[in-house]
Protein backbone atom coordinates (compact mmCIF):
# COMPACT_ATOMS: atom_id res chain seq x y z
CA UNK A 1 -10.43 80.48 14.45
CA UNK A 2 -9.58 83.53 16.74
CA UNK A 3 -13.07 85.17 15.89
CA UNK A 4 -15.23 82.12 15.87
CA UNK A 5 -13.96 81.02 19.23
CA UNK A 6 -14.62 84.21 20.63
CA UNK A 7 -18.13 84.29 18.80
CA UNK A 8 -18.77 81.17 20.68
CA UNK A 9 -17.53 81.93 24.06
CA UNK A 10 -20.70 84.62 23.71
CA UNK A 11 -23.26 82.68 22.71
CA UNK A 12 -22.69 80.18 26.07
CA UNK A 13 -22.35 83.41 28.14
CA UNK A 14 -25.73 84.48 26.62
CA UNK A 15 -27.37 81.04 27.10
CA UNK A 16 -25.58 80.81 30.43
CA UNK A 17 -27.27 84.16 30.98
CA UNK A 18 -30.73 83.46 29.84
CA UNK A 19 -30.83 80.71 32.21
CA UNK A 20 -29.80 82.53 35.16
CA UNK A 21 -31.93 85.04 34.59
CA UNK A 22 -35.13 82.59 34.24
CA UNK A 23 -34.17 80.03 36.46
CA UNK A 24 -37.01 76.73 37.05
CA UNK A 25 -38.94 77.56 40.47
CA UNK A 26 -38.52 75.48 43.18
CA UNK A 27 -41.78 76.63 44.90
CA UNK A 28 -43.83 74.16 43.18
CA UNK A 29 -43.93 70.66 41.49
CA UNK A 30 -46.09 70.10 38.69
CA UNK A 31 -45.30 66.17 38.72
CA UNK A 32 -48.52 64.29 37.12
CA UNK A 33 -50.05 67.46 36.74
CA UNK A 34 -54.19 67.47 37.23
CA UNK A 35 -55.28 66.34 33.29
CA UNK A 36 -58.56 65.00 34.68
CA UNK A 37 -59.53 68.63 35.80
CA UNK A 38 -58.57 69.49 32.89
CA UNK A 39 -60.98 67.85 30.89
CA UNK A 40 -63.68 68.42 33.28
CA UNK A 41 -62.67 72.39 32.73
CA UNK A 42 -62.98 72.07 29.26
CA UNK A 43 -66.25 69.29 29.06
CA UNK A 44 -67.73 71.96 31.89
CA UNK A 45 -70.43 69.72 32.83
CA UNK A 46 -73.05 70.45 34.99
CA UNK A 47 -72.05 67.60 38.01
CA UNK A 48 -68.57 68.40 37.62
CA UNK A 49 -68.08 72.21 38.05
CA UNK A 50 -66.55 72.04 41.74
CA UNK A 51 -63.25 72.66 43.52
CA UNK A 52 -62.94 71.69 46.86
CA UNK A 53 -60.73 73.29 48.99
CA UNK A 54 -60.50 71.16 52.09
CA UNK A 55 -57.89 73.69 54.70
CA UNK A 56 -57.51 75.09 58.06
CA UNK A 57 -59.43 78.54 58.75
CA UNK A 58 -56.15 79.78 56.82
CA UNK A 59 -58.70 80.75 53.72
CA UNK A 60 -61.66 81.84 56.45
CA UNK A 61 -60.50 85.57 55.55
CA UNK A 62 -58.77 86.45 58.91
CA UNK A 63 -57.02 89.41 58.83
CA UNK A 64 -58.35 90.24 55.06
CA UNK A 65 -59.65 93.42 53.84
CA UNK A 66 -60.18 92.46 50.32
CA UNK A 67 -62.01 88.77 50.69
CA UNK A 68 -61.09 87.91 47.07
CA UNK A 69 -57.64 88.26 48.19
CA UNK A 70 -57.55 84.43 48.99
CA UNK A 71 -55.04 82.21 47.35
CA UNK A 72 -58.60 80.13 46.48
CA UNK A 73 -60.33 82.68 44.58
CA UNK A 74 -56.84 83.71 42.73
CA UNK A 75 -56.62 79.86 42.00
CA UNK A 76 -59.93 79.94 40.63
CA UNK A 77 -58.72 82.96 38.34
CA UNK A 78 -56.09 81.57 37.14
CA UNK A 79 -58.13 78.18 35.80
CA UNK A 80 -60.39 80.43 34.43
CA UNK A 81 -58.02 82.13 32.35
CA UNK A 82 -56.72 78.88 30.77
CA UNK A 83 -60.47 77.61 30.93
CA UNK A 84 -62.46 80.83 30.43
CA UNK A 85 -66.03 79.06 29.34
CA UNK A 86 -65.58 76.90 32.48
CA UNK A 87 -68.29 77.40 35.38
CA UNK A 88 -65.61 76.69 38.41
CA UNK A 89 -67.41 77.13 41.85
CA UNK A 90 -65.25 77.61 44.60
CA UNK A 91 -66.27 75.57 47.73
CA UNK A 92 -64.23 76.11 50.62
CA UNK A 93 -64.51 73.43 53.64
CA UNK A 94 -62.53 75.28 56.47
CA UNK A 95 -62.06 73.54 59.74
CA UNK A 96 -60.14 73.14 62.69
CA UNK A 97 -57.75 70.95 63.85
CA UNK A 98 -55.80 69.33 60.44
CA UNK A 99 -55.13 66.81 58.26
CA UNK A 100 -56.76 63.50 60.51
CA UNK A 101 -60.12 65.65 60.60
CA UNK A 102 -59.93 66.05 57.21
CA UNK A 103 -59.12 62.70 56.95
CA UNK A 104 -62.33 61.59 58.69
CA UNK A 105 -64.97 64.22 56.93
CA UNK A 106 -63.75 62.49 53.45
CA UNK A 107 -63.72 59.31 54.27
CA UNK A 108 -66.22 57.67 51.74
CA UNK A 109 -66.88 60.92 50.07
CA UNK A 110 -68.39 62.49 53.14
CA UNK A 111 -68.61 62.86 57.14
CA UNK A 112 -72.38 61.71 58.94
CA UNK A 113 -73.53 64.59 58.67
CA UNK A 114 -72.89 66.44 55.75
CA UNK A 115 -70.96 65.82 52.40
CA UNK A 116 -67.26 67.15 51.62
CA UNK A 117 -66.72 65.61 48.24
CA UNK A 118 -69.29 65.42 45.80
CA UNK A 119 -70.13 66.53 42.13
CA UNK A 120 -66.36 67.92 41.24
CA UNK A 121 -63.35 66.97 40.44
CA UNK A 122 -60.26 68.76 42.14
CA UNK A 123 -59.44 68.37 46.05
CA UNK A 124 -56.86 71.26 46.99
CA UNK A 125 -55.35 70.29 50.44
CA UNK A 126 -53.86 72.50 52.76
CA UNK A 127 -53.02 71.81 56.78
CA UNK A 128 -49.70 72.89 57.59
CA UNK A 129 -51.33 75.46 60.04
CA UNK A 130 -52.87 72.88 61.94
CA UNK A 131 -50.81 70.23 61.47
CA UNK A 132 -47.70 71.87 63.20
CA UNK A 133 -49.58 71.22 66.48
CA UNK A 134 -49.53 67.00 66.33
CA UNK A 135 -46.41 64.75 66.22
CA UNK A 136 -45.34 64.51 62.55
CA UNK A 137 -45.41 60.78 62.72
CA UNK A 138 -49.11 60.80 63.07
CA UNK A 139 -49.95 64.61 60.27
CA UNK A 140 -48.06 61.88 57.92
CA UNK A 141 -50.28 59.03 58.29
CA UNK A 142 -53.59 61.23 58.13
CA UNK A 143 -52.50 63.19 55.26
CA UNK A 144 -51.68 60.12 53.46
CA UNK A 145 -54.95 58.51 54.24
CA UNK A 146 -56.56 61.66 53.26
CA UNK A 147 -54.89 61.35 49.94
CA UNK A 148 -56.58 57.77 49.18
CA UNK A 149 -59.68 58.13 50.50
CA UNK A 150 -60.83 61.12 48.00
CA UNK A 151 -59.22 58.62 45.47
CA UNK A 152 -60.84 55.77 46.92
CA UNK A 153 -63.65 57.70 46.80
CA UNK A 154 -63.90 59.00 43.67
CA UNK A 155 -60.69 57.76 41.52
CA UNK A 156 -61.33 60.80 38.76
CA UNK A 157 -60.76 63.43 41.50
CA UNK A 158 -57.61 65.69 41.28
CA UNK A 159 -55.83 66.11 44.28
CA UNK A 160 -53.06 69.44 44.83
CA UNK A 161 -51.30 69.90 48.28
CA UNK A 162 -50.60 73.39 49.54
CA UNK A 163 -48.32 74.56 52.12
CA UNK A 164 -49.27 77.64 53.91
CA UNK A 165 -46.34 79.50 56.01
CA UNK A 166 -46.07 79.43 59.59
CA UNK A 167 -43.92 80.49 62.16
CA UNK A 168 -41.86 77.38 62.40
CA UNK A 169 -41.51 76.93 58.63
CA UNK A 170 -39.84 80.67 58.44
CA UNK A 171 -37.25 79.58 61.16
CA UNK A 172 -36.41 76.71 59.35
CA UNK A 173 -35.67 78.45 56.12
CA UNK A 174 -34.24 81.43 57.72
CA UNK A 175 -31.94 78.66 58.96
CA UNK A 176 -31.45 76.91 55.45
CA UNK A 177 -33.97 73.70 56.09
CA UNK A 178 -36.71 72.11 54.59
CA UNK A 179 -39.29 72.02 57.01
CA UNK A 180 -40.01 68.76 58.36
CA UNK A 181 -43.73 68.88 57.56
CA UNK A 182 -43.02 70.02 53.71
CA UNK A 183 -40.20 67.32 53.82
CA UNK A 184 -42.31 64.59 54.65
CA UNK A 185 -45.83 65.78 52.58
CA UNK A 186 -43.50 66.46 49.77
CA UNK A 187 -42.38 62.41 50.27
CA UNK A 188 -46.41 61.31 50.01
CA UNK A 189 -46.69 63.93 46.85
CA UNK A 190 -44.14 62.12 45.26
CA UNK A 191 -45.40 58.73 45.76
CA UNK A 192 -48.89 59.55 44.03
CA UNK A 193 -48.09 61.88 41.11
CA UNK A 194 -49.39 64.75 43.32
CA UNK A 195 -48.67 68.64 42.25
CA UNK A 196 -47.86 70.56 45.41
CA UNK A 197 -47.44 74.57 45.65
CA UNK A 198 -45.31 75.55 48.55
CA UNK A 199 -46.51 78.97 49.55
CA UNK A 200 -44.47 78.93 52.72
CA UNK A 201 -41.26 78.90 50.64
CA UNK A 202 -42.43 81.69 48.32
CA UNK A 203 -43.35 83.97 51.46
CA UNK A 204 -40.41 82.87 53.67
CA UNK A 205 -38.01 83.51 50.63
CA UNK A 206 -39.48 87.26 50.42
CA UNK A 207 -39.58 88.23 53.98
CA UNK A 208 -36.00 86.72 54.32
CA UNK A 209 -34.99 88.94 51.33
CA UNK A 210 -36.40 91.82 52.93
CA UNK A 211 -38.85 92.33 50.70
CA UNK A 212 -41.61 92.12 53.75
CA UNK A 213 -41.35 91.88 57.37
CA UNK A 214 -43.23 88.81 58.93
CA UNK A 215 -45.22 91.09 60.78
CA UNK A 216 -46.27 93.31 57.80
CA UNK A 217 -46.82 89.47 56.21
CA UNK A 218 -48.91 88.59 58.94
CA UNK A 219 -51.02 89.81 62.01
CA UNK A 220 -51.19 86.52 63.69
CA UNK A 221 -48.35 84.50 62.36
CA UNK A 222 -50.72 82.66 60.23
CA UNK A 223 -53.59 84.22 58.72
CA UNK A 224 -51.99 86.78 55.95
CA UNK A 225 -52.56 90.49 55.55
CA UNK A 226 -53.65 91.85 51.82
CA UNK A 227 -50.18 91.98 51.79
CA UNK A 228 -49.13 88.91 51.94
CA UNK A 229 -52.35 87.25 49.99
CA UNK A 230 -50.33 89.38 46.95
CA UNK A 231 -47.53 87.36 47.91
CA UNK A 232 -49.60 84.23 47.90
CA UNK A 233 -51.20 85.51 44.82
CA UNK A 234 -47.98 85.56 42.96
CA UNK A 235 -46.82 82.39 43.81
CA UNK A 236 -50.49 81.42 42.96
CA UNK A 237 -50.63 82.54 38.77
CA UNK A 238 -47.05 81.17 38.51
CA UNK A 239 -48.09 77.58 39.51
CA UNK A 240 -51.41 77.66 37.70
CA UNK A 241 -49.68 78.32 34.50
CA UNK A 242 -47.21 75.79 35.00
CA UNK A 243 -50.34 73.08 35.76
CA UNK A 244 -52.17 73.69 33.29
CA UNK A 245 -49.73 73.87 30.14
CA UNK A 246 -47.61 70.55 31.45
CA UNK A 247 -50.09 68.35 30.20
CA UNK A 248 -52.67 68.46 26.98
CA UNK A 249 -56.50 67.96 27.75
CA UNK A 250 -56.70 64.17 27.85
CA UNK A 251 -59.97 63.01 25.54
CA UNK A 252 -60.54 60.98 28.94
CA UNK A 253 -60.92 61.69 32.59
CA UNK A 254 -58.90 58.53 33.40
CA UNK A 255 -59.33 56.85 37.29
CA UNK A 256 -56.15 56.96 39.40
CA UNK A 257 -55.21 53.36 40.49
CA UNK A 258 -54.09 53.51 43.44
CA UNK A 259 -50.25 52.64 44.37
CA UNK A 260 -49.55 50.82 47.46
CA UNK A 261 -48.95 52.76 51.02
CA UNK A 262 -45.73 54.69 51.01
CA UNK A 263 -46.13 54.45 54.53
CA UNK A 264 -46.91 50.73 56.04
CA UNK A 265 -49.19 51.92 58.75
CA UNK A 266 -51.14 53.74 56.78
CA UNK A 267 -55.02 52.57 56.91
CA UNK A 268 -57.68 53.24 54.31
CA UNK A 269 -60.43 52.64 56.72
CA UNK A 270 -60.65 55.50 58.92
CA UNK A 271 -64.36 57.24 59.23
CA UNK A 272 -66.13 58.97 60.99
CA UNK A 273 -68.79 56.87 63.67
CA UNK A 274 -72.35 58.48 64.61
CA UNK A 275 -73.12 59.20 68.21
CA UNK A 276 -76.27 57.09 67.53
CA UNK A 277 -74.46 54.30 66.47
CA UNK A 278 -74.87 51.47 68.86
CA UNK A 279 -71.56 50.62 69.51
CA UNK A 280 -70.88 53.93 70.94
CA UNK A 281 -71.85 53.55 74.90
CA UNK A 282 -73.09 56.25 77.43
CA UNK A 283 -71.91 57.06 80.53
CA UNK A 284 -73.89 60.23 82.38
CA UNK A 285 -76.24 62.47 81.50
CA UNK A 286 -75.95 63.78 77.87
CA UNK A 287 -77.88 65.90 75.43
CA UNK A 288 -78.21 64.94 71.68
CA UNK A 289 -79.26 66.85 68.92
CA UNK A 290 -77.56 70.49 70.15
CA UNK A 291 -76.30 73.14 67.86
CA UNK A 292 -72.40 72.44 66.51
CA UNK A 293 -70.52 75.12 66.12
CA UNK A 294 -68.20 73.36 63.26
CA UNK A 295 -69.89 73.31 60.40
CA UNK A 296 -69.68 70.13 59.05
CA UNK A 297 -71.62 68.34 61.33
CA UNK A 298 -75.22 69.23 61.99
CA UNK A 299 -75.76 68.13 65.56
CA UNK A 300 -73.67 67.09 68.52
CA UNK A 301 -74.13 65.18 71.58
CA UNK A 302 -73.15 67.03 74.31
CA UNK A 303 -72.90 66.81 78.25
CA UNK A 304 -72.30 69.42 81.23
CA UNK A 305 -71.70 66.79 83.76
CA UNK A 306 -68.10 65.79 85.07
CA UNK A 307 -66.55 62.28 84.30
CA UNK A 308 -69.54 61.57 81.58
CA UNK A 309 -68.25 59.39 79.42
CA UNK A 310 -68.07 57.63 75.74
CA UNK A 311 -67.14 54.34 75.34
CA UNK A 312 -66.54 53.08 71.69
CA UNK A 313 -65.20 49.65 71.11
CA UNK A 314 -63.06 49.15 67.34
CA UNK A 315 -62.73 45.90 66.00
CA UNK A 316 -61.04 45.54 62.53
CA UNK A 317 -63.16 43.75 59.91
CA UNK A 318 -62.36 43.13 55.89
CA UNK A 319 -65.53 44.27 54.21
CA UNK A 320 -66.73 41.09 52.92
CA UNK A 321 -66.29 39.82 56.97
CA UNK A 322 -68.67 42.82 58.08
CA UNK A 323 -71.03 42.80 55.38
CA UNK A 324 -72.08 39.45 54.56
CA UNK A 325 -70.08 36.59 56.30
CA UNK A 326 -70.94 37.40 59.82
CA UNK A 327 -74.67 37.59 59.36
CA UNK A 328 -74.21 34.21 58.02
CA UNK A 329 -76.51 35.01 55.04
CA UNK A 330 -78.48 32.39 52.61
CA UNK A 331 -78.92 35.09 49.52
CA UNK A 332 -76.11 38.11 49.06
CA UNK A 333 -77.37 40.51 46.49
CA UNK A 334 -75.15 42.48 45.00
CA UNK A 335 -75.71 45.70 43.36
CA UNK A 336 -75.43 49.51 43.31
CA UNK A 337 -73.37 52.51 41.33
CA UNK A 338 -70.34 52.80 43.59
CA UNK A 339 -68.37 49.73 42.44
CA UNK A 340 -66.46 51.77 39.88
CA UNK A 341 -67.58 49.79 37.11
CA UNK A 342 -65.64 46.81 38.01
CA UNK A 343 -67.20 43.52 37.23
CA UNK A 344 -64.07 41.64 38.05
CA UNK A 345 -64.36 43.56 41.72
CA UNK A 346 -67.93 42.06 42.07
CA UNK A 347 -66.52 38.70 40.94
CA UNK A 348 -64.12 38.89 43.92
CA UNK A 349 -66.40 39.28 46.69
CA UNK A 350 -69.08 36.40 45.05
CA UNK A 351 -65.19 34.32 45.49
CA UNK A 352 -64.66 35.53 49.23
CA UNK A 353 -68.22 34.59 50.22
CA UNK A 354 -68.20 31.17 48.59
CA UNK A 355 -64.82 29.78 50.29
CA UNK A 356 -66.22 30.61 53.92
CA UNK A 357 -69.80 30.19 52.90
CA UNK A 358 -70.89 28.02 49.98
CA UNK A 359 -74.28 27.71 50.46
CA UNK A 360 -74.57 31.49 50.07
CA UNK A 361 -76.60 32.03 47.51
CA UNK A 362 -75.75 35.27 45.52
CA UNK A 363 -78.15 37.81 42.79
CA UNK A 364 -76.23 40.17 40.65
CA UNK A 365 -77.42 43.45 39.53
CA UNK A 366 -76.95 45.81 37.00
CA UNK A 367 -77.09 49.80 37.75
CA UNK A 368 -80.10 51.98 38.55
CA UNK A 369 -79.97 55.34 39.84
CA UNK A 370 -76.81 57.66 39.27
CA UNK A 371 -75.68 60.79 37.20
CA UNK A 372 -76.82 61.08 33.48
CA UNK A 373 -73.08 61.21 32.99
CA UNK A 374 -72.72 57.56 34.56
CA UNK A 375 -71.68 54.67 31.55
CA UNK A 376 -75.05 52.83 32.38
CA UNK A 377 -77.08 56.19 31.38
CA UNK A 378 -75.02 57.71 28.72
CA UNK A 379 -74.69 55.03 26.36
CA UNK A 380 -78.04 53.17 27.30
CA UNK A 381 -79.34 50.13 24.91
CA UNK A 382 -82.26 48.65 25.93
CA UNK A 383 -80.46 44.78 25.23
CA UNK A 384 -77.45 44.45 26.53
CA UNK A 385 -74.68 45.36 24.46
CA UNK A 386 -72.44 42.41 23.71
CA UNK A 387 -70.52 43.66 20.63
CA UNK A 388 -67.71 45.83 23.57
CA UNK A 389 -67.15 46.26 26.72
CA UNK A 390 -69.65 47.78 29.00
CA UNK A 391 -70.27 46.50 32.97
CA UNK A 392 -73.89 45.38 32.13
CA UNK A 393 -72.21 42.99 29.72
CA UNK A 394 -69.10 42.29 32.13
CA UNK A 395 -71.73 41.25 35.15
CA UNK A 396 -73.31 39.40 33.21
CA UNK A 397 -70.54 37.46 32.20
CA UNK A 398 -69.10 36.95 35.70
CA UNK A 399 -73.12 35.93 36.59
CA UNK A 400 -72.59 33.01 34.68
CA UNK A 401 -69.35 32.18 34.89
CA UNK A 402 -69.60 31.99 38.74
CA UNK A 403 -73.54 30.57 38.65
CA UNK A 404 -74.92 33.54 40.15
CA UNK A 405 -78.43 34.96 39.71
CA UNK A 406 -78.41 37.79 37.84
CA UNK A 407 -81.35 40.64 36.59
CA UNK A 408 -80.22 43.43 34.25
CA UNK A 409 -82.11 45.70 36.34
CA UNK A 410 -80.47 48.74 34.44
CA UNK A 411 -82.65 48.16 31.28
CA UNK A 412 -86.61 47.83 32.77
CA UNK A 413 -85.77 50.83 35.08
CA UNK A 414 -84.38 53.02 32.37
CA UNK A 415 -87.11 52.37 29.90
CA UNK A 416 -90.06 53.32 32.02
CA UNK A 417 -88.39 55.93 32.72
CA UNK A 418 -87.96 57.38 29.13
CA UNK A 419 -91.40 56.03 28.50
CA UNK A 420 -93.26 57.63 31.53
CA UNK A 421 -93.64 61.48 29.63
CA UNK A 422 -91.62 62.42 32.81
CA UNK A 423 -88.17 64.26 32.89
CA UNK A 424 -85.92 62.14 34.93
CA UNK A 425 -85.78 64.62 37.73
CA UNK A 426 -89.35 63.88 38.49
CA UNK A 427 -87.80 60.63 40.29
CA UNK A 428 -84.71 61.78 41.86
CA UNK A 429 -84.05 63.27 45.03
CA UNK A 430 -80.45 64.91 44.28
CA UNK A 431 -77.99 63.88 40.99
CA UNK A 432 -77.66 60.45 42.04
CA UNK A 433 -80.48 59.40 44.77
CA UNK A 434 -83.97 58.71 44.08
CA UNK A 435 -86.87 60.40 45.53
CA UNK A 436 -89.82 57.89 47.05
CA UNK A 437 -91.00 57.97 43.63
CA UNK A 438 -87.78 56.87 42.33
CA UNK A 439 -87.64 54.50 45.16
CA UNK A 440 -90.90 52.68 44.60
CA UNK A 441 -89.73 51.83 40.70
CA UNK A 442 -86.81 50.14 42.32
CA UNK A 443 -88.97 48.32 44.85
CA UNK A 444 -91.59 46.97 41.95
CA UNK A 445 -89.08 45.81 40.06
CA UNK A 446 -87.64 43.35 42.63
CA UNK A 447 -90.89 42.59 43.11
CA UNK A 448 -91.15 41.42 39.82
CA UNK A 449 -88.11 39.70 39.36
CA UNK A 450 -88.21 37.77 42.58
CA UNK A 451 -91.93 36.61 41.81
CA UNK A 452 -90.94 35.43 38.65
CA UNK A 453 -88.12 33.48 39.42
CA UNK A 454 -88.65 32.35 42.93
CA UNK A 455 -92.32 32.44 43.72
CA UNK A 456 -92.92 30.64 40.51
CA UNK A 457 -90.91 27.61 41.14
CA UNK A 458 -92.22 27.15 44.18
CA UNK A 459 -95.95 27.18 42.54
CA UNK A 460 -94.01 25.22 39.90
CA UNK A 461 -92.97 22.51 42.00
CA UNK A 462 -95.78 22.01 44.53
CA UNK A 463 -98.43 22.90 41.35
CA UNK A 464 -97.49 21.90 38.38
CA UNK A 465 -98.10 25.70 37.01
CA UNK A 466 -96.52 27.57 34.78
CA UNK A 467 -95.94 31.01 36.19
CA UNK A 468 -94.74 34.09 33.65
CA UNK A 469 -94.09 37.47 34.30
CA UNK A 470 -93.42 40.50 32.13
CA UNK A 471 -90.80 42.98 33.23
């Protein structure tokens, strides 16, 4: 009994050893992990190749030597070495000023004047460098926002948050906190099944150790040396590893649905207005069209002159208000490829018109237009297919169910198309936006439709003719 309780009393020192020797980092959370990237790594699509990496100037290269040194490109590395086949392009959206900027360029996919989120499939946020300079109250609110509207956006995007040390975080772990900023992002991360790597704690825990000084870490207090991008690096490969071996590769890039606010304040429709817009109002002498020096936006309107002045007026509207009631409309027609595939969504609007506005009449249409990876493309039949569920048989459904119009304009459009001897691109004017050539298909086939089921009963009823038309 002697021996065996001794032979015990090693094997739980051994375990006890093992796991203090390989203890779980605390520099990252994995949580729901990014599956949907994952597929899209291992499906490596054309469409669906990019990584956006929406940040401060933190990844502009300041105080680099070795560019490929950024925590981005060793990112990219380490997907490629768990995804080696995959073509991952790296496209980095620097900018100034934080999370609520960020906020406003992704609103809806993209700011006026030039996109942030398109053809991709992982969002990697980081703003801690800029966001230490506004009241926490309001970083929260904007980084939250910023979370939904990429998912509002586009719900198969992947979204990672990354904390990137600063002077303030190091005090506060030199001084055994949790940084507010982490402490509250690490809140909203939590609420939405978002992986976050804190790069701030894996720095601040090496310089505190000695293993770096802060100045050796960094020149500026922000932007790291090729020293500390190793350090970064590091901390990097660990938490790739970790992401991409939590989960298996789904057979399905799922959508996110959306949870409700964690914060009550928190408002999905922030955006970004035009200076041409017509609510915005002009006091002084100003200059449109000059050169921007931020990237993202193309143009600026600008003024020299003291006390000029904008004036924009905000007034809250539901979408359905905006939109349709307040034009007080006699035909809505509804249509499109952004409505996620959600018949039931089109069937709720059609609802919201009718009980302010019941003489509205309303057309339902089915998709044109789009990605050759879109539902209405990829598994095109020339009838509708009623044997499953597809949304050109869900509209059509909710057409007549609610008494709505309704043209499967998905099935003409497509057909001349595969029957014109021209490749698809010949109509297009990017991956999802026709060309004028593109556009004028559209345009006929309205033409069509509305001739043959309005213009002929009016002949009809005043003539007495019978009026057929071929689409």
């Amino acid at each position: 009994m002697k021996h065996n309780l001794t032979l015990l009393s090693v094997m739980l020192l051994a375990v006890a050893g093992a796991c203090a020797a390989d203890p779980v980092p605390d520099f990252y959370q994995v949580r729901g992990g990014i599956p949907k990237s994952q597929f899209f790594f291992k499906e490596n699509s054309v469409g669906n190749q990019c990584l956006f990496f929406i940040v401060t100037f933190v990844l502009g290269g300041t105080s680099l030597k070795d560019a490929n040194l950024r925590y981005s490109a060793r990112m990219v590395q380490g997907f490629k070495k768990h995804f080696p086949e995959a073509s991952i392009i790296e496209t980095r959206n620097t900018q100034p000023d934080g999370s609520w900027f960020g906020l406003h360029r992704c609103s809806r996919g993209q700011a006026v004047f030039g996109e942030v989120l398109y053809s991709g499939h992982l969002a990697i946020l980081d703003f801690a460098a800029d966001d230490r300079k506004v009241d926490l109250d309001h970083a929260k609110l904007s980084l939250e926002c910023l979370l939904r509207q990429i998912t509002l956006y586009r719900g198969t995007h992947s979204r990672i948050l990354v904390y990137t040390l600063t002077p303030e975080m190091l005090k506060a772990y030199k001084a055994g906190q949790t940084p507010d900023y982490i402490r509250v992002s690490e809140q909203i991360a939590e609420h939405y099944g978002v992986p976050s790597l804190n790069l701030a704690q894996y720095a601040a825990q090496k310089v505190i150790a000695g293993e770096i000084s802060f100045d050796a870490f960094s020149a500026d207090g922000i932007n790291p040396t090729d020293a500390g991008a190793k350090i970064y690096a590091e901390a990097v490969a660990k938490f790739v590893d970790a992401l991409l071996t939590a989960n298996p590769v789904p057979a399905k890039a799922q959508p996110v649905k959306l949870p409700a606010p964690l914060f009550p304040e928190t408002d999905d429709n922030g955006c970004i207005v035009a200076y041409e817009e017509q609510q915005v109002q002009q006091a002084g002498n100003w200059k449109p069209g000059q050169a921007s020096p931020i990237a993202p936006f193309r143009h600026l309107l600008v003024s020299a002159e003291p006390g000029a002045a904008l004036t924009l007026k905000f007034k809250y509207y539901k979408e359905v208000q905006d939109y349709v009631l307040k034009h007080n409309s006699d035909l809505l027609v509804i249509g499109g490829i952004s409505n996620g595939g959600d018949a039931e969504a089109v069937r709720s609007v059609v609802e919201q018109v009718r009980a302010k506005r019941s003489e509205t009449e309303v057309l339902l249409l089915t998709p044109v237009l789009g990605s050759t990876n879109d539902e209405h493309i990829r598994t095109f039949t020339r009838e509708i297919d009623t044997t499953k569920s597809n949304f050109r048989f869900n509209l059509q459904k909710v057409a007549a169910e609610e008494k709505c119009a309704f043209f499967d304009m998905t099935s003409p459009w497509w057909t001349y198309i595969q029957d014109s001897g021209k490749t698809y691109g010949w109509v297009m004017g990017d991956s999802v936006h026709t060309n004028h050539r593109g556009s004028q298909i559209v345009g006929r086939l309205l033409e069509i439709w509305f001739k043959a089921h309005v213009y002929s009963d009016i002949v009809g009823q005043h003539h007495g003719s019978n009026f057929e038309t071929r689409v």
